[in-house]
PDB file of N, CA and C in Angstrom:
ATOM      1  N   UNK A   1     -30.010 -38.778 -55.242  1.00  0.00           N
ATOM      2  CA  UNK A   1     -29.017 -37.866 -55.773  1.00  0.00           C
ATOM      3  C   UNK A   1     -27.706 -38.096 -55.039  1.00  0.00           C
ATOM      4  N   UNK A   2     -26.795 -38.366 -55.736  1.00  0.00           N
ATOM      5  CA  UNK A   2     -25.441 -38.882 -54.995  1.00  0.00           C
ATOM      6  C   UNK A   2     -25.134 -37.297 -54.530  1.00  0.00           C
ATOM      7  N   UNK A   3     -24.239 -37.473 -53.270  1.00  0.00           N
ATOM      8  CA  UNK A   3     -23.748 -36.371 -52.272  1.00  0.00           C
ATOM      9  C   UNK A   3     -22.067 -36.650 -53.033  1.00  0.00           C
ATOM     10  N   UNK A   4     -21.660 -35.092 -53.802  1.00  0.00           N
ATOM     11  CA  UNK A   4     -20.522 -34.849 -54.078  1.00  0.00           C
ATOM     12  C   UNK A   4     -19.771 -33.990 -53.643  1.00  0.00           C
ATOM     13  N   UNK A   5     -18.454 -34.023 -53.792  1.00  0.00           N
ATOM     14  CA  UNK A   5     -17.894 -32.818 -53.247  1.00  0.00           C
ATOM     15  C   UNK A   5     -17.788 -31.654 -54.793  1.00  0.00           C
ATOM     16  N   UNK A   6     -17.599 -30.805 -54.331  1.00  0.00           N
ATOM     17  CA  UNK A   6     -18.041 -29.332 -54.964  1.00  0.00           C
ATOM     18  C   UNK A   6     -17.301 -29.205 -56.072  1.00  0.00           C
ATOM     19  N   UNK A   7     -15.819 -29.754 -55.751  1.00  0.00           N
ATOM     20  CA  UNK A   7     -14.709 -29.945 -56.831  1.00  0.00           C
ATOM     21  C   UNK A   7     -13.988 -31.048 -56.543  1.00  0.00           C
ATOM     22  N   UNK A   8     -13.517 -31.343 -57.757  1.00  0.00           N
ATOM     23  CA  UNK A   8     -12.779 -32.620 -57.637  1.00  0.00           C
ATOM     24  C   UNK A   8     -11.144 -31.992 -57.325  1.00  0.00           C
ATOM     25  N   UNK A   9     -10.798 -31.230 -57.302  1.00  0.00           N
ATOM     26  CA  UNK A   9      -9.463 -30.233 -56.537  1.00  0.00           C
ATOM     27  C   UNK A   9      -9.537 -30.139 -55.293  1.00  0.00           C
ATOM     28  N   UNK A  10     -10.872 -30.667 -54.622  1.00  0.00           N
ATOM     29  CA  UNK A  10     -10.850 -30.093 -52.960  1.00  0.00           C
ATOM     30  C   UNK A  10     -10.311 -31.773 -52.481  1.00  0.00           C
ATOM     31  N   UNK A  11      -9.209 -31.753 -51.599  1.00  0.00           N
ATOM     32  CA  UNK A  11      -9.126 -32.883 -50.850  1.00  0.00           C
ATOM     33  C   UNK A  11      -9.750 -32.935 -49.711  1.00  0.00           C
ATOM     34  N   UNK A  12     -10.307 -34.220 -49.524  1.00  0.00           N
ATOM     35  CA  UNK A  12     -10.670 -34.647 -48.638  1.00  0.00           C
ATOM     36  C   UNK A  12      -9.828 -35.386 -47.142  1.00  0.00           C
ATOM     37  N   UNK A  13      -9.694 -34.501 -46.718  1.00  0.00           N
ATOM     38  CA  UNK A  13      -9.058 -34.523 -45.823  1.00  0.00           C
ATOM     39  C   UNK A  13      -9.290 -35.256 -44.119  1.00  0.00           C
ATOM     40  N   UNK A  14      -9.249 -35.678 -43.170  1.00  0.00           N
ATOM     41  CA  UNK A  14      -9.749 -36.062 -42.122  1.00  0.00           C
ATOM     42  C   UNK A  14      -8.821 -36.149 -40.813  1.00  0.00           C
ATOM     43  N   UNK A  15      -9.464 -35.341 -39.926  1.00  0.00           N
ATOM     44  CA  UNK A  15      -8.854 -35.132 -38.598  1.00  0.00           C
ATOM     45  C   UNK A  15      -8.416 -36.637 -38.087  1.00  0.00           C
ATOM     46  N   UNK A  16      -7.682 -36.489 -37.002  1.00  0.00           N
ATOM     47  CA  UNK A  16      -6.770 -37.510 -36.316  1.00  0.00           C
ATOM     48  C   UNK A  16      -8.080 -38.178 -35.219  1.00  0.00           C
ATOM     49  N   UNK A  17      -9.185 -37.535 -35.616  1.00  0.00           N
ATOM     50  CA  UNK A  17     -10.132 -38.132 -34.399  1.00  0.00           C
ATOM     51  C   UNK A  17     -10.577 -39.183 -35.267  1.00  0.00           C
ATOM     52  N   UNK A  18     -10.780 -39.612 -36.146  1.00  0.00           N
ATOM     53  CA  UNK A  18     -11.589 -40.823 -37.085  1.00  0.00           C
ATOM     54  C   UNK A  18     -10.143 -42.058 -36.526  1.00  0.00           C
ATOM     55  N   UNK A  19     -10.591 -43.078 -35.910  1.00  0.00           N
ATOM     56  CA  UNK A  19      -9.564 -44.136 -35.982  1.00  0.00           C
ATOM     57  C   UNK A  19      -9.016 -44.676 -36.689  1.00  0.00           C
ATOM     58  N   UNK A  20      -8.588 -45.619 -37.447  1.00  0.00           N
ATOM     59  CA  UNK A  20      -8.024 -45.671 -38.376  1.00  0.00           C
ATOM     60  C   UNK A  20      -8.312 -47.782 -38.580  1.00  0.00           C
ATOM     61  N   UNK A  21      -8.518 -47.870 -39.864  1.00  0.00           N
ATOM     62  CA  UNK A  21      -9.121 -49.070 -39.973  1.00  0.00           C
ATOM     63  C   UNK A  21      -7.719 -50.243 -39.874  1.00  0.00           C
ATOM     64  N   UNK A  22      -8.001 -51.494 -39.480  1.00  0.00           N
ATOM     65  CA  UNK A  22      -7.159 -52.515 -39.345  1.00  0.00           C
ATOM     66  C   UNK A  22      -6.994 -52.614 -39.889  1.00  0.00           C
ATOM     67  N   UNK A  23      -5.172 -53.133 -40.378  1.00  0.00           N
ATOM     68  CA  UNK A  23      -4.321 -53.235 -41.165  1.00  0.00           C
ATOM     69  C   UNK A  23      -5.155 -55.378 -42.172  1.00  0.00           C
ATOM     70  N   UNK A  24      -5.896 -55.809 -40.619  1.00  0.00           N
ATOM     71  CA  UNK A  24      -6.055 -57.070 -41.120  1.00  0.00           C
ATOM     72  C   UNK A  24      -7.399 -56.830 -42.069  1.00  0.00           C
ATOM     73  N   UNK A  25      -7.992 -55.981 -41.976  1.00  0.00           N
ATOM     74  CA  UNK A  25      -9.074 -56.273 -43.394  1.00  0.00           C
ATOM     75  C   UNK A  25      -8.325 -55.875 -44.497  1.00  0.00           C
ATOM     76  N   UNK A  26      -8.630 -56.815 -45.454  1.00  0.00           N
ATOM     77  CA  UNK A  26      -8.094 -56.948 -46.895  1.00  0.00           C
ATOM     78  C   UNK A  26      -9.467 -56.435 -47.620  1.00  0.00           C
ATOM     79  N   UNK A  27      -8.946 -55.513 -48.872  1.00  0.00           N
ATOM     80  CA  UNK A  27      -9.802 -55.846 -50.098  1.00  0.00           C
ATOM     81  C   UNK A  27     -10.405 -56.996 -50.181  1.00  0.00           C
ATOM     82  N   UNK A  28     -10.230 -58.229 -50.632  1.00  0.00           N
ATOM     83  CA  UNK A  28     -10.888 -59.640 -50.254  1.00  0.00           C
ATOM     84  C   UNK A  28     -11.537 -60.104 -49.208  1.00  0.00           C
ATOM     85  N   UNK A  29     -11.449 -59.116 -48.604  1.00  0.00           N
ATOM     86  CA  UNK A  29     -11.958 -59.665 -47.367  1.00  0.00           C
ATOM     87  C   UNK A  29     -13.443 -58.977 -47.149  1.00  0.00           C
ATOM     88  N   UNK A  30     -13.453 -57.777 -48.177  1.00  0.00           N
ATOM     89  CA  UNK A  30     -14.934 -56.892 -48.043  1.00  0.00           C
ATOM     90  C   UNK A  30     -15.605 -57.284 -49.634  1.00  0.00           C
ATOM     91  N   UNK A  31     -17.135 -56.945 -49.065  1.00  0.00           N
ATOM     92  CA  UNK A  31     -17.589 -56.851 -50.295  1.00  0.00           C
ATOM     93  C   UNK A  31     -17.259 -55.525 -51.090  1.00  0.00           C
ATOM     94  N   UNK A  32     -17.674 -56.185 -52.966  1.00  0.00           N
ATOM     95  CA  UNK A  32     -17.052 -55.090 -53.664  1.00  0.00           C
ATOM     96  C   UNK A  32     -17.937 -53.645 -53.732  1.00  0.00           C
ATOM     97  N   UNK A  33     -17.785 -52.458 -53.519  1.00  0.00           N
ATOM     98  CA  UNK A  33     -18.693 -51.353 -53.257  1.00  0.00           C
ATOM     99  C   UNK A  33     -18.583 -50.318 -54.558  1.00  0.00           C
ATOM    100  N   UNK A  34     -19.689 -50.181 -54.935  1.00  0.00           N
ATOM    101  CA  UNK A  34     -19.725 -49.257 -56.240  1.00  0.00           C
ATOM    102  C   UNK A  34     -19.118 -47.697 -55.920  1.00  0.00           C
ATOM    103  N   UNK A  35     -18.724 -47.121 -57.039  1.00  0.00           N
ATOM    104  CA  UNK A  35     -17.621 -46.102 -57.063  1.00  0.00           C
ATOM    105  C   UNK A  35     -18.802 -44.732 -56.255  1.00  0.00           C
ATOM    106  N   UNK A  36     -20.200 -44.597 -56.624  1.00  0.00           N
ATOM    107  CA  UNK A  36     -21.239 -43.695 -56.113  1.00  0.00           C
ATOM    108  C   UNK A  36     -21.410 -43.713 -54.677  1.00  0.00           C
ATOM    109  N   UNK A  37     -21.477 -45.542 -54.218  1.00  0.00           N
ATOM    110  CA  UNK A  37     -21.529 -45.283 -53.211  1.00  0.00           C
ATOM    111  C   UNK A  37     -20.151 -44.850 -52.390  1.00  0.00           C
ATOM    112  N   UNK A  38     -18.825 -45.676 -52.471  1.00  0.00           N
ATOM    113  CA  UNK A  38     -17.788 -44.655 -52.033  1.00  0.00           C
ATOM    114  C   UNK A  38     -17.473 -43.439 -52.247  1.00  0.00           C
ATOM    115  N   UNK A  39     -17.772 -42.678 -52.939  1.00  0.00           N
ATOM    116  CA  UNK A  39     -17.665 -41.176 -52.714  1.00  0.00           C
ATOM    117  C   UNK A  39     -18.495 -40.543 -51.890  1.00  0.00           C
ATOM    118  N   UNK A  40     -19.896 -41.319 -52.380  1.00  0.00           N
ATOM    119  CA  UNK A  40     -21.068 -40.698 -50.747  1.00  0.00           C
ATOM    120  C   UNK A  40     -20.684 -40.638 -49.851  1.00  0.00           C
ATOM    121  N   UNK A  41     -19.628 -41.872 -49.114  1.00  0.00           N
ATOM    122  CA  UNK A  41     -19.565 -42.279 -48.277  1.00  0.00           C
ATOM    123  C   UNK A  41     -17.859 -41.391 -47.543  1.00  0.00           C
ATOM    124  N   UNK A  42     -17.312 -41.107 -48.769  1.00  0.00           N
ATOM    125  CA  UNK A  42     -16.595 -40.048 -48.595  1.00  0.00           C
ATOM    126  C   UNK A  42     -16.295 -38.393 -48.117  1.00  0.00           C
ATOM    127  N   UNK A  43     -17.667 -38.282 -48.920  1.00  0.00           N
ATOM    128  CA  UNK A  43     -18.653 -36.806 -48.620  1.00  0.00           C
ATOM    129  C   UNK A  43     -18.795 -36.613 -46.991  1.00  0.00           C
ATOM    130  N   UNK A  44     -19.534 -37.846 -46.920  1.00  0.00           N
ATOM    131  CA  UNK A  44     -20.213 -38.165 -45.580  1.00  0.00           C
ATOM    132  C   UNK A  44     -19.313 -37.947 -44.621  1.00  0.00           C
ATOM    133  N   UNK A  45     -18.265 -38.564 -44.628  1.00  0.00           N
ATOM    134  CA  UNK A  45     -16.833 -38.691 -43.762  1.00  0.00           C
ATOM    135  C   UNK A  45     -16.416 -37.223 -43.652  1.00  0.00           C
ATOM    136  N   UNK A  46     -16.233 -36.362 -44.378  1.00  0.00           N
ATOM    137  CA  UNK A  46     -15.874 -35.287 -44.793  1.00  0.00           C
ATOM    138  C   UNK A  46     -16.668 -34.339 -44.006  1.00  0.00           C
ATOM    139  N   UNK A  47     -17.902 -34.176 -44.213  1.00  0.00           N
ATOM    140  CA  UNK A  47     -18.567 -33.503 -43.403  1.00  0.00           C
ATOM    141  C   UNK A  47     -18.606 -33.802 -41.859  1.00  0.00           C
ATOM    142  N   UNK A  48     -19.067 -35.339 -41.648  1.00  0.00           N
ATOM    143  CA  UNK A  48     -18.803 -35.571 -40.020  1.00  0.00           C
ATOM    144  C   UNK A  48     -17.958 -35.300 -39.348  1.00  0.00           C
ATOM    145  N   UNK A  49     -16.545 -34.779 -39.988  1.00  0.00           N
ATOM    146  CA  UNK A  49     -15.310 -34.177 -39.360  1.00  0.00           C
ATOM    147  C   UNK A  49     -15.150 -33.087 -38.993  1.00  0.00           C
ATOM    148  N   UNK A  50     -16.029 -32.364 -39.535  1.00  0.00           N
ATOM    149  CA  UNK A  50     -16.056 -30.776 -39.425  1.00  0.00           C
ATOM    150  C   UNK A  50     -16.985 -30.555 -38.319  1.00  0.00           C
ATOM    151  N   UNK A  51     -17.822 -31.449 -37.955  1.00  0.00           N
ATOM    152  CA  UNK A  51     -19.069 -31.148 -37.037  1.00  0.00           C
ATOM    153  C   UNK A  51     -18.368 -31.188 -35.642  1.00  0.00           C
ATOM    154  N   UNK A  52     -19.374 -30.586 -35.101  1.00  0.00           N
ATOM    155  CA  UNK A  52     -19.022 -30.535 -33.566  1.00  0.00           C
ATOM    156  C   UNK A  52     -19.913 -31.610 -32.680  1.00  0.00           C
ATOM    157  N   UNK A  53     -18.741 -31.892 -31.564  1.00  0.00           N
ATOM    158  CA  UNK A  53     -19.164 -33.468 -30.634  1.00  0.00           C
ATOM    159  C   UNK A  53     -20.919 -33.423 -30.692  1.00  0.00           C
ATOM    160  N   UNK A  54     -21.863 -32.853 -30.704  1.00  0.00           N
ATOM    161  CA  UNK A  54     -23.087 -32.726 -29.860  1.00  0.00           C
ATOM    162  C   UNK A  54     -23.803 -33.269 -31.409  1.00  0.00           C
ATOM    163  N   UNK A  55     -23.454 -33.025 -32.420  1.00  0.00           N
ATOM    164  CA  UNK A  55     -23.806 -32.898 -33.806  1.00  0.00           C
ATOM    165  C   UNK A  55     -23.569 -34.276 -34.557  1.00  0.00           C
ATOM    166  N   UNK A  56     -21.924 -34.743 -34.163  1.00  0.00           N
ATOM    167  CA  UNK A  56     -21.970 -36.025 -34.687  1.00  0.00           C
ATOM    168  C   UNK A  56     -22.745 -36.784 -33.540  1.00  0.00           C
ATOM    169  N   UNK A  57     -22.767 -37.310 -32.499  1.00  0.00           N
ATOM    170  CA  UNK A  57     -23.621 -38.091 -31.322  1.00  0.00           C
ATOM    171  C   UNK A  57     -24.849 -37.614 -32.336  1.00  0.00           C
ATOM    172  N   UNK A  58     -25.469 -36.779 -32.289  1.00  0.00           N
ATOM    173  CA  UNK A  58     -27.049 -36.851 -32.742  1.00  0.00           C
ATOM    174  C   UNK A  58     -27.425 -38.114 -34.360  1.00  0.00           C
ATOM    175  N   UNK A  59     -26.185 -37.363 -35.500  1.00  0.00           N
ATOM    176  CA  UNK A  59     -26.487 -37.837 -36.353  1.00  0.00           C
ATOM    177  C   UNK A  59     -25.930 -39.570 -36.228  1.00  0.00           C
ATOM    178  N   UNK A  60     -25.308 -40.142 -35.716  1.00  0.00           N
ATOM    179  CA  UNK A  60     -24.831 -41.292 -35.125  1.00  0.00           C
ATOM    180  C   UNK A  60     -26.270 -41.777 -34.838  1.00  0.00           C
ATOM    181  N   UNK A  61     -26.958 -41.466 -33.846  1.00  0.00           N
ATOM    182  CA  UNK A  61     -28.153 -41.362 -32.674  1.00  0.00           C
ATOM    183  C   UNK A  61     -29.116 -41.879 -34.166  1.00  0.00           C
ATOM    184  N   UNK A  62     -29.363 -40.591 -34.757  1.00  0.00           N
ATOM    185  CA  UNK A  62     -30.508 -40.677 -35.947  1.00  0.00           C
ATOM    186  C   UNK A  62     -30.488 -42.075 -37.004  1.00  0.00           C
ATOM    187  N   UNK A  63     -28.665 -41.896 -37.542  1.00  0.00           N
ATOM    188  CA  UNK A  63     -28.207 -43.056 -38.583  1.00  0.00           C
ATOM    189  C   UNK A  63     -28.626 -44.174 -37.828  1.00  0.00           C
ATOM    190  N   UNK A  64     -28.340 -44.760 -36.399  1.00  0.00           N
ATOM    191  CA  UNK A  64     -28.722 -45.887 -35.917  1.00  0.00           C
ATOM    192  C   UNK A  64     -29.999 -46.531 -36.248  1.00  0.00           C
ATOM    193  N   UNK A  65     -30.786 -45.403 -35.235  1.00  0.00           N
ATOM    194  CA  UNK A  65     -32.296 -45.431 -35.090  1.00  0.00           C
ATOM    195  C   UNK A  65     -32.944 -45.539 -36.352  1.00  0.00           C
ATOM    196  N   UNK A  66     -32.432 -45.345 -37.811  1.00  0.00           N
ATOM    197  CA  UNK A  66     -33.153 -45.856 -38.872  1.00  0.00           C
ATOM    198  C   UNK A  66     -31.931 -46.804 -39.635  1.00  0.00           C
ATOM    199  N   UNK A  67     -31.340 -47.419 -39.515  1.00  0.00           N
ATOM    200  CA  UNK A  67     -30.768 -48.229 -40.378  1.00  0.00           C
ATOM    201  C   UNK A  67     -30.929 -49.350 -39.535  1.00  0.00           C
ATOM    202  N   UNK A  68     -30.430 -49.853 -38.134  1.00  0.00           N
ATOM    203  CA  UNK A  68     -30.985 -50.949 -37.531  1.00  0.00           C
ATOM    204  C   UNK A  68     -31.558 -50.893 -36.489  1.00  0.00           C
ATOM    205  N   UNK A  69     -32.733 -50.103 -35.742  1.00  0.00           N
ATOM    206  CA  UNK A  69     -33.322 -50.452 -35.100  1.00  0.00           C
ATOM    207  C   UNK A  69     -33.136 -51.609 -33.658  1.00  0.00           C
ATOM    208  N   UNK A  70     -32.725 -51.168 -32.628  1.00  0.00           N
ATOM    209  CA  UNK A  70     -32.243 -52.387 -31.448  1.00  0.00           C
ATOM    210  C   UNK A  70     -31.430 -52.911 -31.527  1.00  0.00           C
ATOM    211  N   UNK A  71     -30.320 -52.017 -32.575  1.00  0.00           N
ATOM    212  CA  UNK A  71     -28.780 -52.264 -32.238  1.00  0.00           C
ATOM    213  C   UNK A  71     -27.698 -51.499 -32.084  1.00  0.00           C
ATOM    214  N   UNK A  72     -28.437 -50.619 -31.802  1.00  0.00           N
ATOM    215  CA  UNK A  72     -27.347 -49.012 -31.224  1.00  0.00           C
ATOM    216  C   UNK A  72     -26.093 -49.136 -30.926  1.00  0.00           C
ATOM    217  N   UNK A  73     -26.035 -50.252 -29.866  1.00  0.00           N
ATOM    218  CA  UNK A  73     -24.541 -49.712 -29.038  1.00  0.00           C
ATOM    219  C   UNK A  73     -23.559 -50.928 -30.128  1.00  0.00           C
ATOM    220  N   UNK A  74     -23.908 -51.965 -29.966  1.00  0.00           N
ATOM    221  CA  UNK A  74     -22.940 -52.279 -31.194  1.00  0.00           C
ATOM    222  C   UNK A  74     -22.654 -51.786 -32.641  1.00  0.00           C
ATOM    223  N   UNK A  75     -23.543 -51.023 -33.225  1.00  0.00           N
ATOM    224  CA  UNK A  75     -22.863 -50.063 -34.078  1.00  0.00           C
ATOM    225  C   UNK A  75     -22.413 -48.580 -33.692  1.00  0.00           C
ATOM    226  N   UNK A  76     -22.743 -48.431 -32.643  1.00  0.00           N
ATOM    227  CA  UNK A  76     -21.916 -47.106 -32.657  1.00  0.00           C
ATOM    228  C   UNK A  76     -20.542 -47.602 -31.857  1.00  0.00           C
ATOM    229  N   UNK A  77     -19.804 -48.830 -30.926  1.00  0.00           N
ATOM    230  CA  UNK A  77     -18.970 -49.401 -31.184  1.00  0.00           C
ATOM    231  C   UNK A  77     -18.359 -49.175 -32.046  1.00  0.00           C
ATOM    232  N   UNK A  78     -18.656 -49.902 -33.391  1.00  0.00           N
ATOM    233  CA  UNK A  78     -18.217 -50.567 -34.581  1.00  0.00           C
ATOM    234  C   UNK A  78     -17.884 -49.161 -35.330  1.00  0.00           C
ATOM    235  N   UNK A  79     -18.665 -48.028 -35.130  1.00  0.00           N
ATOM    236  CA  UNK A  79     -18.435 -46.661 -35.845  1.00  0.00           C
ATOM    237  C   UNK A  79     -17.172 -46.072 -35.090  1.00  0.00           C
ATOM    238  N   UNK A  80     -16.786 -46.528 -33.758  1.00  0.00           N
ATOM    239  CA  UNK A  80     -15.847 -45.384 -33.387  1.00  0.00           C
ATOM    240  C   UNK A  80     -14.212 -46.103 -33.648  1.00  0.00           C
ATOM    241  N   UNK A  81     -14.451 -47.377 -34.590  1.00  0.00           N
ATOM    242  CA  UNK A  81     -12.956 -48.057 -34.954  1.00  0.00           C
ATOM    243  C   UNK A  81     -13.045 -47.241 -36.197  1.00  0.00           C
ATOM    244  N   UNK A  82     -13.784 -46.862 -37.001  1.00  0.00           N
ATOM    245  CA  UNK A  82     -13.826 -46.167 -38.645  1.00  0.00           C
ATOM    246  C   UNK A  82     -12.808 -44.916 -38.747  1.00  0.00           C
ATOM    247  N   UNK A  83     -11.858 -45.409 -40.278  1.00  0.00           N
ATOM    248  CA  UNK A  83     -11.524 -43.876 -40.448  1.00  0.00           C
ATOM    249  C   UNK A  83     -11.186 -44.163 -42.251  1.00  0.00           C
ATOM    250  N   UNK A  84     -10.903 -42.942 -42.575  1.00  0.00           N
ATOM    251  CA  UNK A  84     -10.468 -42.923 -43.655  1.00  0.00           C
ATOM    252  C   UNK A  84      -8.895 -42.277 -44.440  1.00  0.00           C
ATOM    253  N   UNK A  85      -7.617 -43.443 -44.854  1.00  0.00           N
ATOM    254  CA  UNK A  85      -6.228 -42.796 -44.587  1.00  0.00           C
ATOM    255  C   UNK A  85      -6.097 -43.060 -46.548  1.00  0.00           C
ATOM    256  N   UNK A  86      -4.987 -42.414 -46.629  1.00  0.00           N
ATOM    257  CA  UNK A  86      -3.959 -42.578 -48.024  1.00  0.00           C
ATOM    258  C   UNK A  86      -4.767 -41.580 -48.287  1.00  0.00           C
ATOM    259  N   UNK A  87      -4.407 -41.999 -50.049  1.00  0.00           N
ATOM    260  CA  UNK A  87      -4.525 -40.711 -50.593  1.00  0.00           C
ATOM    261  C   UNK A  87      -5.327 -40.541 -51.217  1.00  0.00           C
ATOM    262  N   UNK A  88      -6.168 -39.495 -52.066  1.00  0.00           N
ATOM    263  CA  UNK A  88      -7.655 -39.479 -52.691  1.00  0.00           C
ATOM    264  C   UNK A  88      -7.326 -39.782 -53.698  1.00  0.00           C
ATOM    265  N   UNK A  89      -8.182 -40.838 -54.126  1.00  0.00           N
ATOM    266  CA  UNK A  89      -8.071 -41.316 -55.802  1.00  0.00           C
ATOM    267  C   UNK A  89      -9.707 -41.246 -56.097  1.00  0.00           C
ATOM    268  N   UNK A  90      -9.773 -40.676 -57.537  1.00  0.00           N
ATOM    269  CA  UNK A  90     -10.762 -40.521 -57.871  1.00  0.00           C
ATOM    270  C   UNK A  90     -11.673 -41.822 -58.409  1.00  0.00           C
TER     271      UNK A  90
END
């Protein structure tokens, strides 16, 4: 079940703590990502902003421990360059 936001009127907004992604990745330069999964992935962002320090570390902790297994610290690295800027397009 895709994770949506409640209304399509609510912006998604994100605190100054998410870093902000390099100017050098290009569109071309990523693979192409279906519109379901970027909004999940939007949702997702959305909520992790609102959480408090002890809350994101856990779910970080959890996301690791089942997506790759014995590679923790380089993705949670790689998670603390992530952010999400401009403007919401549907």
């Amino acid at each position: 079940m895709p994770l949506e936001s409640p209304s399509s009127s609510v912006p998604l907004s994100f605190p100054s703590l998410l870093p902000s992604v390099p100017d050098t990745i290009t569109s071309s330069s990523l693979p192409p990502m279906s519109y379901i999964t970027s909004q999940e992935m939007k949702c997702i962002l959305h909520w992790f902003a609102s959480w408090s320090g002890p809350q994101r570390e856990r779910f970080l902790q959890d996301l690791v421990a089942k997506a790759v297994p014995g590679k923790l610290q380089p993705l949670l690295d790689s998670l603390e360059q992530l952010s999400v800027s401009g403007t919401n397009r549907p």
